[in-house]
Protein backbone atom coordinates (compact mmCIF):
# COMPACT_ATOMS: atom_id res chain seq x y z
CA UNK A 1 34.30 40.84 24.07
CA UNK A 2 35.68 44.49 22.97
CA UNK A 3 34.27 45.43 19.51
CA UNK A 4 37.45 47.61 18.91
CA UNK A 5 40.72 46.73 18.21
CA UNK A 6 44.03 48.18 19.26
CA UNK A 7 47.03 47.93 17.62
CA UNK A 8 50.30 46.94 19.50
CA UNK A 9 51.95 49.72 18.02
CA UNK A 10 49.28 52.42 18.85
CA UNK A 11 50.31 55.74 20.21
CA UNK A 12 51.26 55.52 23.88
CA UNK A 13 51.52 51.85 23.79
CA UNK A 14 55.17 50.42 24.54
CA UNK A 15 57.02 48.41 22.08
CA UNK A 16 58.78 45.53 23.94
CA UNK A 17 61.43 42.75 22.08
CA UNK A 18 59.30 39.90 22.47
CA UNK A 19 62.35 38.14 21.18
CA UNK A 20 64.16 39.37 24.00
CA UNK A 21 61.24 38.49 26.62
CA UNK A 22 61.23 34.63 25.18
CA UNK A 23 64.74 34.53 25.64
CA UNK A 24 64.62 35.74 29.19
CA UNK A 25 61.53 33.11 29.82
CA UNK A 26 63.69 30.04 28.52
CA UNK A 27 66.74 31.49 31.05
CA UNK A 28 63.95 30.99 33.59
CA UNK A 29 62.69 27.93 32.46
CA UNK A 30 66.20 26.53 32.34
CA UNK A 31 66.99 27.77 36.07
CA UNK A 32 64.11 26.06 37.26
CA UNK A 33 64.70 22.82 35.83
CA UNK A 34 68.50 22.65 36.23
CA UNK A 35 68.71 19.66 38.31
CA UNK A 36 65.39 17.88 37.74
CA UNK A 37 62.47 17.82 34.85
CA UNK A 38 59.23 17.71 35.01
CA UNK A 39 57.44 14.61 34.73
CA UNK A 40 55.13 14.69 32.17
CA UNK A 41 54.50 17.13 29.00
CA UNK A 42 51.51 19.20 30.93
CA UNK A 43 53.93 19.77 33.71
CA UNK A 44 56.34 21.57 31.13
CA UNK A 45 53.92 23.77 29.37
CA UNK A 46 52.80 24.85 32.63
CA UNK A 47 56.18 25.85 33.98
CA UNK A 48 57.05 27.32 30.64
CA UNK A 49 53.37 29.39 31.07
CA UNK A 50 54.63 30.35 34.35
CA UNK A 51 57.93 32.04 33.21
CA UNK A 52 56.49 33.36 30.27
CA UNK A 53 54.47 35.56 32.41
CA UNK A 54 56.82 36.17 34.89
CA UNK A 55 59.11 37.76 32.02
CA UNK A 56 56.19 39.41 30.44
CA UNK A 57 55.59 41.15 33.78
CA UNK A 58 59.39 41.84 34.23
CA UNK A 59 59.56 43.84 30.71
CA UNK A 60 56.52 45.51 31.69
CA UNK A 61 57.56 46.72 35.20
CA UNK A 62 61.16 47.88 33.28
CA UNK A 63 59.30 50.03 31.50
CA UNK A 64 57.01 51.47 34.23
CA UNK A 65 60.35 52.17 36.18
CA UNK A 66 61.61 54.04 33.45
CA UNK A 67 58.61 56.07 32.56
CA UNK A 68 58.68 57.12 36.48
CA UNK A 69 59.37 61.18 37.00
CA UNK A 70 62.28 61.66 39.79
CA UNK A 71 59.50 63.19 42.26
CA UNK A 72 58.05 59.43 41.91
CA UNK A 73 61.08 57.61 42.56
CA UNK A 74 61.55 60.13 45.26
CA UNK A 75 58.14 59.29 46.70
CA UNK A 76 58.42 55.48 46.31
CA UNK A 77 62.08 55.80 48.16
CA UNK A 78 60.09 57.49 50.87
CA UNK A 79 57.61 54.82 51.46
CA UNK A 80 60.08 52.10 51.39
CA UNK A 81 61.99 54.16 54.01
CA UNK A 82 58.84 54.34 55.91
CA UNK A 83 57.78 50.61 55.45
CA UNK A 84 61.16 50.10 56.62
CA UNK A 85 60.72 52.43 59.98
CA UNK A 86 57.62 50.30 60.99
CA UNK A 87 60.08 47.10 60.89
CA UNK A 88 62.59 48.64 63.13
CA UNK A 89 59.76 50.02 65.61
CA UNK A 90 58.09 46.23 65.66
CA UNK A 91 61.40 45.16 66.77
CA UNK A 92 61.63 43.38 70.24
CA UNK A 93 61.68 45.28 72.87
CA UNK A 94 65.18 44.66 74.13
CA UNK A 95 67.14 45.01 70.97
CA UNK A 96 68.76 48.48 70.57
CA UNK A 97 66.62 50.67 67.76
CA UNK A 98 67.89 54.47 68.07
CA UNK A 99 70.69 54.10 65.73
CA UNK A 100 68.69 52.56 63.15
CA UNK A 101 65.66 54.55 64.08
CA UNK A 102 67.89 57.80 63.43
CA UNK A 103 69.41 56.61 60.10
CA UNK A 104 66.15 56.21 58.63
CA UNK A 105 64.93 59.45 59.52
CA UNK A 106 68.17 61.42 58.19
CA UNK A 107 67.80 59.23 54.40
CA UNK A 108 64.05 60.42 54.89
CA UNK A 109 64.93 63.57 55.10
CA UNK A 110 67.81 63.81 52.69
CA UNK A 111 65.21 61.89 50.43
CA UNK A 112 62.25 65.19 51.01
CA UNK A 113 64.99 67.79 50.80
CA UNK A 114 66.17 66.57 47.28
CA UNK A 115 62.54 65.96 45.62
């Protein structure tokens, strides 16, 4: 157990709407169940659990993007660029790749030539 104790509102430390977070949980919750409910009270308090976290993790990855310097993004558009190059080459071997193949490589290096 940590002896110290930080505040939620320490420097460097993100504020988030929590009010807006619990709203965006019960959207989830809502979608979920639209059609159907869960059987029995355990069954919603886990489900509610589960989108809880899911828009806790949201708010916190909105803020990471934003916090993200534009030779980041540029770097992360790279690798997704790349990731995406290694789908095209695992492609069978009779479907037609070059155009792809070449379009990647020009956003590649329009991507490097900006950053």
């Amino acid at each position: 157990m940590q002896d110290s104790v930080i505040l939620a509102a320490a420097e460097g430390m993100p504020k988030f709407d929590r009010a807006a977070i619990m709203s965006h949980a019960w959207k989830l919750y809502r979608r979920d169940w639209a059609n159907s409910r869960p059987t029995n009270a355990q069954a919603r308090r886990k489900s509610l659990s589960r989108c809880l976290k899911s828009a806790w993790m949201t708010a916190k990855w909105k803020v990471a993007e934003t916090l993200k310097t534009l030779q980041q993004r540029a770097a992360d558009r790279v690798l997704e660029l790349n990731t995406e190059l290694m789908r095209i080459d695992a492609r069978p071997w009779r479907m037609q790749t070059s155009a792809d193949r070449a379009d990647i490589l020009n956003q590649i290096a329009i991507v490097k030539r900006s950053a």
